[in-house]
C-alpha atoms as a PDB file:
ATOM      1  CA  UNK A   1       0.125   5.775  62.022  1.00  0.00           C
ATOM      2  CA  UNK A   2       1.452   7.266  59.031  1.00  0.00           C
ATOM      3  CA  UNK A   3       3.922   4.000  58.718  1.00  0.00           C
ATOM      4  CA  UNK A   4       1.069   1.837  59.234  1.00  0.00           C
ATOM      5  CA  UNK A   5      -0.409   3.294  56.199  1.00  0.00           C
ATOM      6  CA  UNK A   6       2.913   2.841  54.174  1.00  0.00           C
ATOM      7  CA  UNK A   7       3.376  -0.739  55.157  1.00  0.00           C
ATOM      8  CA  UNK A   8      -0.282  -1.722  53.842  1.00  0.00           C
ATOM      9  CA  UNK A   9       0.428   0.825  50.760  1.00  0.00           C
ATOM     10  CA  UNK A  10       3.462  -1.948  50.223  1.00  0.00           C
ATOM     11  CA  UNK A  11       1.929  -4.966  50.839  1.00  0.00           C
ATOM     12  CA  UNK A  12      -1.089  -4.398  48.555  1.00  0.00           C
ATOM     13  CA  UNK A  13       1.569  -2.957  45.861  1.00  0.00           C
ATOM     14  CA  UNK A  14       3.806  -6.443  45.862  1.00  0.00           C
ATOM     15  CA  UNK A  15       0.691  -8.651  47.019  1.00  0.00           C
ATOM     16  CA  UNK A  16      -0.679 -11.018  43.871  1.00  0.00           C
ATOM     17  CA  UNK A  17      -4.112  -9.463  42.590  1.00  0.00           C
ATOM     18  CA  UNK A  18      -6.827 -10.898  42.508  1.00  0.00           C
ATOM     19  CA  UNK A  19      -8.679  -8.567  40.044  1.00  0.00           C
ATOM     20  CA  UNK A  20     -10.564 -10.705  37.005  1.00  0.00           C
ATOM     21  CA  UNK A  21      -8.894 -10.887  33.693  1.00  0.00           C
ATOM     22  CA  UNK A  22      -9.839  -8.695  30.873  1.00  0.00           C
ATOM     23  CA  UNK A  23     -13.213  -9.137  29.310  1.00  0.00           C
ATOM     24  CA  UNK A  24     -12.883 -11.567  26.571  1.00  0.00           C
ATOM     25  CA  UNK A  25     -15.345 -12.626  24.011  1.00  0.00           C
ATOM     26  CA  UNK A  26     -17.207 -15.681  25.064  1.00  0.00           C
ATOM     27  CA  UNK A  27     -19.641 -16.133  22.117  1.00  0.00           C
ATOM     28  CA  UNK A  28     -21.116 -14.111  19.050  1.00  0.00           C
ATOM     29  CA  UNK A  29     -23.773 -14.714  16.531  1.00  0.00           C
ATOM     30  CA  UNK A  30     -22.572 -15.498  13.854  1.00  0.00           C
ATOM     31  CA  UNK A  31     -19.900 -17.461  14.892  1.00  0.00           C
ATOM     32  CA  UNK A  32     -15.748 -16.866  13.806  1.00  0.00           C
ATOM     33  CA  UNK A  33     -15.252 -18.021  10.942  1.00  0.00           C
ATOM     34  CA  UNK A  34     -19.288 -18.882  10.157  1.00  0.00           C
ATOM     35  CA  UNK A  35     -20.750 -20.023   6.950  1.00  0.00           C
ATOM     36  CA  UNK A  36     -24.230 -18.663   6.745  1.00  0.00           C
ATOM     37  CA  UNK A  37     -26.474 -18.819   4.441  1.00  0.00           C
ATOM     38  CA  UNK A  38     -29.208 -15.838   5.013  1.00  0.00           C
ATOM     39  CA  UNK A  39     -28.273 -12.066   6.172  1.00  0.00           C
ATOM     40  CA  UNK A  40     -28.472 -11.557   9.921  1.00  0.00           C
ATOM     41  CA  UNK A  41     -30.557  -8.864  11.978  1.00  0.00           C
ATOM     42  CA  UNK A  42     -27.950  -7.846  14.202  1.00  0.00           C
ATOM     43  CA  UNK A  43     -24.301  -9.033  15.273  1.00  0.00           C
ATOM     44  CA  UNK A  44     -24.328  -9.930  19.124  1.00  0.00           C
ATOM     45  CA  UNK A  45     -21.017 -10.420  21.172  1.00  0.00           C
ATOM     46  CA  UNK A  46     -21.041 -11.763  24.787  1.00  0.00           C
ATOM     47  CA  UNK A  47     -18.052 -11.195  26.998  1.00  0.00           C
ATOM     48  CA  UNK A  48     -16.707 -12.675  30.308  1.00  0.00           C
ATOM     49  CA  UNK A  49     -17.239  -8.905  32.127  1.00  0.00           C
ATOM     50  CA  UNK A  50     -19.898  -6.097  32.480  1.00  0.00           C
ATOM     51  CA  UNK A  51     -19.103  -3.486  29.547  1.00  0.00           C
ATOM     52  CA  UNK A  52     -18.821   0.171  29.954  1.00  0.00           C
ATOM     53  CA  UNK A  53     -21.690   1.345  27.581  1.00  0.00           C
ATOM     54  CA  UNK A  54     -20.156   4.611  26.439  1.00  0.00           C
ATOM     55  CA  UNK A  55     -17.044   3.126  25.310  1.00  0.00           C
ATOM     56  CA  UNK A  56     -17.502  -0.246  23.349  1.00  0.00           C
ATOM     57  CA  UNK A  57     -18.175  -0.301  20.025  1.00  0.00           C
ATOM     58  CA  UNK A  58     -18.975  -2.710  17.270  1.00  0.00           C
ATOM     59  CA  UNK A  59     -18.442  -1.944  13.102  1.00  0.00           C
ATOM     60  CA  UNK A  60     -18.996  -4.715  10.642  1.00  0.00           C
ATOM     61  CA  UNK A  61     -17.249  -4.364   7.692  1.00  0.00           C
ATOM     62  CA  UNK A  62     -17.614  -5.840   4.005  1.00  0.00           C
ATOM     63  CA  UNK A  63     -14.610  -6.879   1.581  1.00  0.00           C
ATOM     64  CA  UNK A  64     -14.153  -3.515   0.226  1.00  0.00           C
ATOM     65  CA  UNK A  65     -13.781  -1.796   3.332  1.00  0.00           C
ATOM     66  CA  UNK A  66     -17.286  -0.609   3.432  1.00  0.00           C
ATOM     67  CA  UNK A  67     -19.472  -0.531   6.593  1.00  0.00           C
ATOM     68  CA  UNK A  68     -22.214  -2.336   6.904  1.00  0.00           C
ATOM     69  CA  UNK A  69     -24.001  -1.915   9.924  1.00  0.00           C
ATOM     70  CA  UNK A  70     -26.299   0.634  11.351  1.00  0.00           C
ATOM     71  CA  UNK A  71     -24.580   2.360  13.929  1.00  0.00           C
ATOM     72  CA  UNK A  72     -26.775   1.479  16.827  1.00  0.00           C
ATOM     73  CA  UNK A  73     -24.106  -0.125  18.738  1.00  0.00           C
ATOM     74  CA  UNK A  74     -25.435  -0.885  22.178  1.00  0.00           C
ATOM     75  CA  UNK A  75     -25.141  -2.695  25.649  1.00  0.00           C
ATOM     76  CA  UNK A  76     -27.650  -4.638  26.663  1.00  0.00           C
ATOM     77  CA  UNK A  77     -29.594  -3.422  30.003  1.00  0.00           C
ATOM     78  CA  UNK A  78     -30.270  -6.943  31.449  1.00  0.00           C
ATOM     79  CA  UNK A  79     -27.254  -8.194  30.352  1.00  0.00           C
ATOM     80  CA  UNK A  80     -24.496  -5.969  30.230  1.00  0.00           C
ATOM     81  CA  UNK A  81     -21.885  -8.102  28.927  1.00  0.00           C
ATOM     82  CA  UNK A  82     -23.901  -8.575  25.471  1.00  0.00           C
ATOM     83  CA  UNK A  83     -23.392  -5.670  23.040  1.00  0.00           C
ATOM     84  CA  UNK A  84     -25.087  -5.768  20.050  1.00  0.00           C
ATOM     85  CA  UNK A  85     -25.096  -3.867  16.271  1.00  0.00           C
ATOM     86  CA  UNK A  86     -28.031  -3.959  13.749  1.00  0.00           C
ATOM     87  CA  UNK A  87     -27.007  -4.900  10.312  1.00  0.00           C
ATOM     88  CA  UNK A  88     -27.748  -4.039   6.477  1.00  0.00           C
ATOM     89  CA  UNK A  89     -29.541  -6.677   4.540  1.00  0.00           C
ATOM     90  CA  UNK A  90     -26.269  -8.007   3.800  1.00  0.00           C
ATOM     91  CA  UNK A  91     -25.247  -9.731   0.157  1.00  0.00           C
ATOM     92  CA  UNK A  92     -22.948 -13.071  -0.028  1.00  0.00           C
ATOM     93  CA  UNK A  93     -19.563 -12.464   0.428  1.00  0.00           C
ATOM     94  CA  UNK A  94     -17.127 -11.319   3.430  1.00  0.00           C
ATOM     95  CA  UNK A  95     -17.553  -9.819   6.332  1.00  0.00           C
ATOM     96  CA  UNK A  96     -15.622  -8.648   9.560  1.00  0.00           C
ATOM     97  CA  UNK A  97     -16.469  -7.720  12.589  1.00  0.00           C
ATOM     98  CA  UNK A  98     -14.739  -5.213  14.738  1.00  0.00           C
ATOM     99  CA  UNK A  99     -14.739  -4.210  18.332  1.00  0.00           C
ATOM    100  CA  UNK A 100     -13.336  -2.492  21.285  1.00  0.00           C
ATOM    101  CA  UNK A 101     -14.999  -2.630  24.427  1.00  0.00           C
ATOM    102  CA  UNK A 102     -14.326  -1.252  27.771  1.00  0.00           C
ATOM    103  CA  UNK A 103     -14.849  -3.744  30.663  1.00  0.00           C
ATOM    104  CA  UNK A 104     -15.543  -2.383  34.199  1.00  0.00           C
ATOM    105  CA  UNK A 105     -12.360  -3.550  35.316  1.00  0.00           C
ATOM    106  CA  UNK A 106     -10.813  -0.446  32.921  1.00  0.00           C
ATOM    107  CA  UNK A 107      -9.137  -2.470  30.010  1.00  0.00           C
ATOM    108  CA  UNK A 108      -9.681  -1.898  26.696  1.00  0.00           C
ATOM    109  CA  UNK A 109      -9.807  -4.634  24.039  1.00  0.00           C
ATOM    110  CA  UNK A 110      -9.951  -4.771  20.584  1.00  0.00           C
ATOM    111  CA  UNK A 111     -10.437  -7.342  18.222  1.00  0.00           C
ATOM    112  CA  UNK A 112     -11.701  -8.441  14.834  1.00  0.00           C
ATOM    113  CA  UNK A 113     -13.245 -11.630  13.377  1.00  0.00           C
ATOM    114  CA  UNK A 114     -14.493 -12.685  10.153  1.00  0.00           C
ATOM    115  CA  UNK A 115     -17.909 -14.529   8.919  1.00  0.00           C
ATOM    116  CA  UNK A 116     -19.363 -15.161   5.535  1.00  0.00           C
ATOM    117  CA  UNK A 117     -22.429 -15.380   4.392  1.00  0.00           C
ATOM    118  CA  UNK A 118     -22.761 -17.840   1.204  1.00  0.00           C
ATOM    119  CA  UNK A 119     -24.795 -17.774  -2.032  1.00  0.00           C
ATOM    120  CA  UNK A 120     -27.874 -19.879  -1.966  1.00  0.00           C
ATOM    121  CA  UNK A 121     -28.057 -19.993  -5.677  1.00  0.00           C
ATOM    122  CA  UNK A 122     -26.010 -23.331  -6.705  1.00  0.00           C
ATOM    123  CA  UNK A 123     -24.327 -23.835  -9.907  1.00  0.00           C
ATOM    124  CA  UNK A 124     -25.380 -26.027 -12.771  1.00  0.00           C
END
């Protein structure tokens, strides 16, 4: 029995795996690289897993290194691979977004991406 047990041990070990890739962003609002005109509520990030709530976090951050949002990072219930940040009534210029989630599958990944928001006002 106990070289039963050793041979599946093996098999699974050397076996391909099927397990899903790491959670990767699917879609945010604002976009990468977005041109946007008015301040937005809230940054939202959609992945391609379930995120582990107590471990993924979001930070915006403006061109002087300053955050921006509110610190309410949080996972949606009825979707869970949508986590979300409100934001600061933000002013034209840079901004980046930061985050590190935890999918269910155990991997951690971090990333950042950049938006702007432009002035409205237009030049003589």
């Amino acid at each position: 029995m106990g070289r039963l047990w050793v041979l599946v041990f093996f098999i699974l070990l050397v076996s391909p795996s099927t397990v899903s890739p790491h959670a990767s962003l699917i879609k945010s609002v604002p976009t990468r690289r977005a041109q946007i005109f008015k301040s937005p509520p809230q940054i939202q990030l959609w992945f391609s897993e379930r995120l582990e709530t107590g471990f993924s976090s979001v930070k915006v951050i403006d061109s002087s290194g300053n955050r921006v949002d509110l610190d309410n990072v949080a996972v949606d219930t009825n979707d869970p691979k949508r986590i979300s940040v409100g934001v600061k009534p933000l002013v034209p210029g840079q901004y980046k977004i930061r985050f590190r989630v935890l999918s269910v599958d155990g991997h951690i990944v971090e990333n950042e991406f950049s938006f702007t928001i432009r002035d409205t006002q237009r030049a003589p």
